[in-house]
N, C-alpha and C. Protein backbone atom coordinates (compact mmCIF):
# COMPACT_ATOMS: atom_id res chain seq x y z
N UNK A 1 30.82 -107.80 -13.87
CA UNK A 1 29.74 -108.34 -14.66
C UNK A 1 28.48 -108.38 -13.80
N UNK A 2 27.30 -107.59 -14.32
CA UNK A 2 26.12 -107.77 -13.99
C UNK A 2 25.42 -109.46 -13.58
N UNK A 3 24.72 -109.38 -12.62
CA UNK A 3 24.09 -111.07 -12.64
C UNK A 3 22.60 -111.15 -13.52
N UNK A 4 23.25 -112.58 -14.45
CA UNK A 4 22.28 -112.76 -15.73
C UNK A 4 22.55 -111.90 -16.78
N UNK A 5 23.90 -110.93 -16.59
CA UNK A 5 24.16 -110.36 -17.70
C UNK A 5 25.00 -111.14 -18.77
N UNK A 6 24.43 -111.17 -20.12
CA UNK A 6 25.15 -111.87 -21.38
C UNK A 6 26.47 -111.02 -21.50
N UNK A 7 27.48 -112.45 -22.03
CA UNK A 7 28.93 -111.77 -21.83
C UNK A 7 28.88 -110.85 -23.39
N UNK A 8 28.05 -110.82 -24.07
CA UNK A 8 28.35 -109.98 -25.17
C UNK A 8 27.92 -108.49 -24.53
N UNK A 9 27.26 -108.59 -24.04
CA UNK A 9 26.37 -107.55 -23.22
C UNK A 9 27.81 -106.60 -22.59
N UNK A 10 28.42 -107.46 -21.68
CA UNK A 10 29.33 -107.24 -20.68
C UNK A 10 30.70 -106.46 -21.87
N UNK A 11 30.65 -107.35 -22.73
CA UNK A 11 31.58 -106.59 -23.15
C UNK A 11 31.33 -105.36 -23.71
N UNK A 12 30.33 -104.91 -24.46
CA UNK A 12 30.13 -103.91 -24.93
C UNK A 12 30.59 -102.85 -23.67
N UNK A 13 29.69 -102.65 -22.91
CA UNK A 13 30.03 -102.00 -21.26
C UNK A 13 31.31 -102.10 -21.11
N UNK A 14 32.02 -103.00 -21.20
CA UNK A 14 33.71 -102.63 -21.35
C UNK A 14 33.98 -102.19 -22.49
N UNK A 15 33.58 -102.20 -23.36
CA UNK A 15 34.14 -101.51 -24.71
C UNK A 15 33.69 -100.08 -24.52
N UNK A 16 32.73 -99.41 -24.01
CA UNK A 16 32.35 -98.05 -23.55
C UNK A 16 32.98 -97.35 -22.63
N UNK A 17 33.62 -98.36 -21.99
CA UNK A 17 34.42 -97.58 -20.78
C UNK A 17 36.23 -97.66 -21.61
N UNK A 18 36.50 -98.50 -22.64
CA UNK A 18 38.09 -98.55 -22.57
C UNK A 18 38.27 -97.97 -23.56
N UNK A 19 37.33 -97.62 -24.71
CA UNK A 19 37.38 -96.43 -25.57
C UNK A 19 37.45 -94.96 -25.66
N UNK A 20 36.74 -94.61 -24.86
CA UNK A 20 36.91 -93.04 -24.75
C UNK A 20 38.07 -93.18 -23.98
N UNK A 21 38.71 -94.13 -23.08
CA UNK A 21 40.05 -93.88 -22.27
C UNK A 21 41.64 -93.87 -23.38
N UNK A 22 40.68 -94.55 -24.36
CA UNK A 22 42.03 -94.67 -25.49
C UNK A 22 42.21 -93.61 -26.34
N UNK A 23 40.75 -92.45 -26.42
CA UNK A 23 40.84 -91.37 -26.82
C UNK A 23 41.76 -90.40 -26.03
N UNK A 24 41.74 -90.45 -24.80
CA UNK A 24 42.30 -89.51 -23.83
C UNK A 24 44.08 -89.97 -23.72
N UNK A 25 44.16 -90.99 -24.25
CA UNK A 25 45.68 -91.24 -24.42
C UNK A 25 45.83 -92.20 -23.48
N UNK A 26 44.93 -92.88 -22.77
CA UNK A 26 45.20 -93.72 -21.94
C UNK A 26 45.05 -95.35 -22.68
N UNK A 27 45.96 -96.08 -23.18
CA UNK A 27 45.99 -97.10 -23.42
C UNK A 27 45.92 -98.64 -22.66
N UNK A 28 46.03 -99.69 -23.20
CA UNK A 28 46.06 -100.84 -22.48
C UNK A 28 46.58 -102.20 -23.82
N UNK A 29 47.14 -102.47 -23.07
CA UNK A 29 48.03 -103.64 -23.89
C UNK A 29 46.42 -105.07 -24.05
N UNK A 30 46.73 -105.63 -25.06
CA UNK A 30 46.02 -107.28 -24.88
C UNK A 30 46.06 -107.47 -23.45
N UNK A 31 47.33 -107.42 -23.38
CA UNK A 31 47.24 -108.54 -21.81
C UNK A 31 46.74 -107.90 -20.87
N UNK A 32 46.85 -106.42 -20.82
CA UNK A 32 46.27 -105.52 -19.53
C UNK A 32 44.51 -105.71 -19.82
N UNK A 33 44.06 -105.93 -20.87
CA UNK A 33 42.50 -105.98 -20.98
C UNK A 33 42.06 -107.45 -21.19
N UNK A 34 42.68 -108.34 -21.13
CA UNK A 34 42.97 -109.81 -20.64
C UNK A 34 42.26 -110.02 -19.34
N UNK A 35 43.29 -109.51 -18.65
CA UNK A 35 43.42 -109.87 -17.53
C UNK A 35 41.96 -108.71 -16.71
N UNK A 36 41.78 -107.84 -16.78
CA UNK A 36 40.60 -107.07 -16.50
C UNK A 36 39.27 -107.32 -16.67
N UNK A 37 39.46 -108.10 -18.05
CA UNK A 37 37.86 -108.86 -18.55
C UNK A 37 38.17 -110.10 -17.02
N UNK A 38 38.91 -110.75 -17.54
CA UNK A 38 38.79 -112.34 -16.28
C UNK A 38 38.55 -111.71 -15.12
N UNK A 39 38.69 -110.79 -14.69
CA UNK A 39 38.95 -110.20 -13.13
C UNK A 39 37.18 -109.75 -12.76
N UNK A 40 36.71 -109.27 -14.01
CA UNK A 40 35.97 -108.91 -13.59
C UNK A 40 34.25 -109.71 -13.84
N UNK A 41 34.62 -110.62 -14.37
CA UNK A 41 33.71 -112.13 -14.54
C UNK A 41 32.61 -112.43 -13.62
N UNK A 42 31.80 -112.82 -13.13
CA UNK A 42 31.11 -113.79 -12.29
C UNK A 42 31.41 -114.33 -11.85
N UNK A 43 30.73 -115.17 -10.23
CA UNK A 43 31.18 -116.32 -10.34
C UNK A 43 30.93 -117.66 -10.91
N UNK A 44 29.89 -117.21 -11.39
CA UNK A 44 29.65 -118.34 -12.35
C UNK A 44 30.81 -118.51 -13.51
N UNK A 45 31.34 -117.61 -13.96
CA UNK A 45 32.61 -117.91 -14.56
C UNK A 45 34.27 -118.53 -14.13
N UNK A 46 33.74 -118.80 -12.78
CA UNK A 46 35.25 -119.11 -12.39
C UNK A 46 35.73 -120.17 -12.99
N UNK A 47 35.28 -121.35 -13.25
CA UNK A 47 35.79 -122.70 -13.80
C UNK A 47 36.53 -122.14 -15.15
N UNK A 48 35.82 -120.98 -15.63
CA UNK A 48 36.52 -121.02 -16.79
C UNK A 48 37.53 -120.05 -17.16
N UNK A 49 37.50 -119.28 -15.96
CA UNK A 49 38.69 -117.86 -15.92
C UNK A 49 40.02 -118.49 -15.41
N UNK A 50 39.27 -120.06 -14.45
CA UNK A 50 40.41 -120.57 -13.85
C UNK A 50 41.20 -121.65 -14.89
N UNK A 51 40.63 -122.03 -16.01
CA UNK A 51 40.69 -122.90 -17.16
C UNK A 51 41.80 -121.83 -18.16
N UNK A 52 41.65 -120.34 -18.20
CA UNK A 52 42.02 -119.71 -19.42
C UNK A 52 43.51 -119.31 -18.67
N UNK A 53 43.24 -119.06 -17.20
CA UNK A 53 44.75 -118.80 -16.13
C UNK A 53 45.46 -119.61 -16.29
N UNK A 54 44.97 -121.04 -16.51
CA UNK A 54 46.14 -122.22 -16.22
C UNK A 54 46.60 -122.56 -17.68
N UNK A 55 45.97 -121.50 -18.74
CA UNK A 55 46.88 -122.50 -20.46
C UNK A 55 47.63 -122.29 -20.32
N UNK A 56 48.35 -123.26 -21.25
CA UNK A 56 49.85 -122.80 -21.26
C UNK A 56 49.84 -121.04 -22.29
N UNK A 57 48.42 -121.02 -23.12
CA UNK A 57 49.30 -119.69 -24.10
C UNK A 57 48.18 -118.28 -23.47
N UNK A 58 47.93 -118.23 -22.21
CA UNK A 58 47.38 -117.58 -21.30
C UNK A 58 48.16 -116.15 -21.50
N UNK A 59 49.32 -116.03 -21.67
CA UNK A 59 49.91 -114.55 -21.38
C UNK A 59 50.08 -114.38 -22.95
N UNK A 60 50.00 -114.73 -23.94
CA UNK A 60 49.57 -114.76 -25.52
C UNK A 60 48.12 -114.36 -25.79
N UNK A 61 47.26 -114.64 -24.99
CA UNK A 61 45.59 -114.80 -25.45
C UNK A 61 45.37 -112.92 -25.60
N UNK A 62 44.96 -112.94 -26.57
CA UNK A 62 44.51 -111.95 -27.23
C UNK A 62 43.39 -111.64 -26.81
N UNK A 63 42.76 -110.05 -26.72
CA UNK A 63 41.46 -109.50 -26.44
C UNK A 63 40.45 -110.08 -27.24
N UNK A 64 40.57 -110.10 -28.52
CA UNK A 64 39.58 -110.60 -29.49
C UNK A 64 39.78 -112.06 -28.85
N UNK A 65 40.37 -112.76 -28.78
CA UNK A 65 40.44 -114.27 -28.77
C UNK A 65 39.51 -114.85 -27.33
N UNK A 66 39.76 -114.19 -26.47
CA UNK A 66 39.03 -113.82 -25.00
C UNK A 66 37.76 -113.69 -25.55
N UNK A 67 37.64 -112.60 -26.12
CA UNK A 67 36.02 -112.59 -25.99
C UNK A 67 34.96 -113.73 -27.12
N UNK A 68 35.97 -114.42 -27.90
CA UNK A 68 35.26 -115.49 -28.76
C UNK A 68 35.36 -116.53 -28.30
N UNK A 69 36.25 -117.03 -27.37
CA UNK A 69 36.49 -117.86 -26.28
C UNK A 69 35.24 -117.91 -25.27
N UNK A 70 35.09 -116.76 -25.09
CA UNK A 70 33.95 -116.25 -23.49
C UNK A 70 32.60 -116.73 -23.92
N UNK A 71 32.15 -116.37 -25.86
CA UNK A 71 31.24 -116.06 -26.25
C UNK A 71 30.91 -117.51 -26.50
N UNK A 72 31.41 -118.07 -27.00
CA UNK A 72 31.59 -120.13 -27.49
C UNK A 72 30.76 -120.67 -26.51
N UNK A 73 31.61 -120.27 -25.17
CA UNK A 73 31.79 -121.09 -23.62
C UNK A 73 30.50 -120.91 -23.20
N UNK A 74 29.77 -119.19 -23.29
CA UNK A 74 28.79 -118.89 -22.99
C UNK A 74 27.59 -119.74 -23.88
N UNK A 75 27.67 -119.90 -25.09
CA UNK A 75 26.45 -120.41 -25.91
C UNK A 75 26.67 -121.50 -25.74
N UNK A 76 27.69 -122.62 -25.60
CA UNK A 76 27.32 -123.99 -25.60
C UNK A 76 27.17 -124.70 -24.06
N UNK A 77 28.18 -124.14 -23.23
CA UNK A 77 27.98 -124.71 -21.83
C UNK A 77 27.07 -124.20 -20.83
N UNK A 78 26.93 -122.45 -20.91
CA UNK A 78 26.08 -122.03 -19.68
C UNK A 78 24.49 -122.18 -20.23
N UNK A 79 24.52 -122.09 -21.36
CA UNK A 79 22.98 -122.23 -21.82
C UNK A 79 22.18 -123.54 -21.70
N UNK A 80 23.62 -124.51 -21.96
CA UNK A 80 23.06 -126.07 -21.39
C UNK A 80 22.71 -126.08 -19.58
N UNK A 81 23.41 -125.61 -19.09
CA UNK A 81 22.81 -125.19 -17.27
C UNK A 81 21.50 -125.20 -17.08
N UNK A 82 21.70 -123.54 -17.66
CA UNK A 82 20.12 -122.79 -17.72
C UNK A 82 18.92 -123.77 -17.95
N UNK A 83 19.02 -124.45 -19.23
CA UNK A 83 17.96 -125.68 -19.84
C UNK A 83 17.58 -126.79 -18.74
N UNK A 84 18.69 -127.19 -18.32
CA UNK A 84 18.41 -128.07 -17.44
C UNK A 84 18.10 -128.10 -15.93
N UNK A 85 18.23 -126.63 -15.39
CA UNK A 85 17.78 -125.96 -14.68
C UNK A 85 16.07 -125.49 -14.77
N UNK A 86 15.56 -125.41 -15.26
CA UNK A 86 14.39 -125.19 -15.88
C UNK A 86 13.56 -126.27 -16.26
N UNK A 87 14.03 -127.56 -16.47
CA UNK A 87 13.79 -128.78 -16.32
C UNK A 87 12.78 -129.03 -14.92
């Protein structure tokens, strides 16, 4: 993940790179693109990559569910930062 890059942003850029690989026959399970999105996060994301590692339904969490999870986390908590940073 780019710095100051929006995670919708980020994902698209992963969605460009894991698509044409799914054309070529190269697949990836939920959990293999799970675990690739968290890996490849910020560190400004750690509290919360380290929050989604420790659920209990962590090896269940779905790609879609990850990224509406990411997207939530991003609009209500990091944007409150930013604001008050700017303060």
């Amino acid at each position: 993940m780019k710095e100051n890059e929006k995670i919708e942003e980020m994902f698209e850029r992963f969605s460009n790179i894991i698509n044409p690989l799914n054309l070529l026959g190269k697949t990836y399970t939920d959990r293999e693109l799970v675990r690739k999105v968290l890996r490849s996060l910020s560190p400004k994301w750690r509290s919360k990559v380290d929050a989604i590692e420790e659920g209990r339904d962590f090896q269940t969490t779905t790609y879609d569910a990850l990224r509406g999870n990411l997207i939530t986390f991003e609009t209500t908590q990091l944007s409150k930062v930013v604001e008050e940073r700017n303060k």
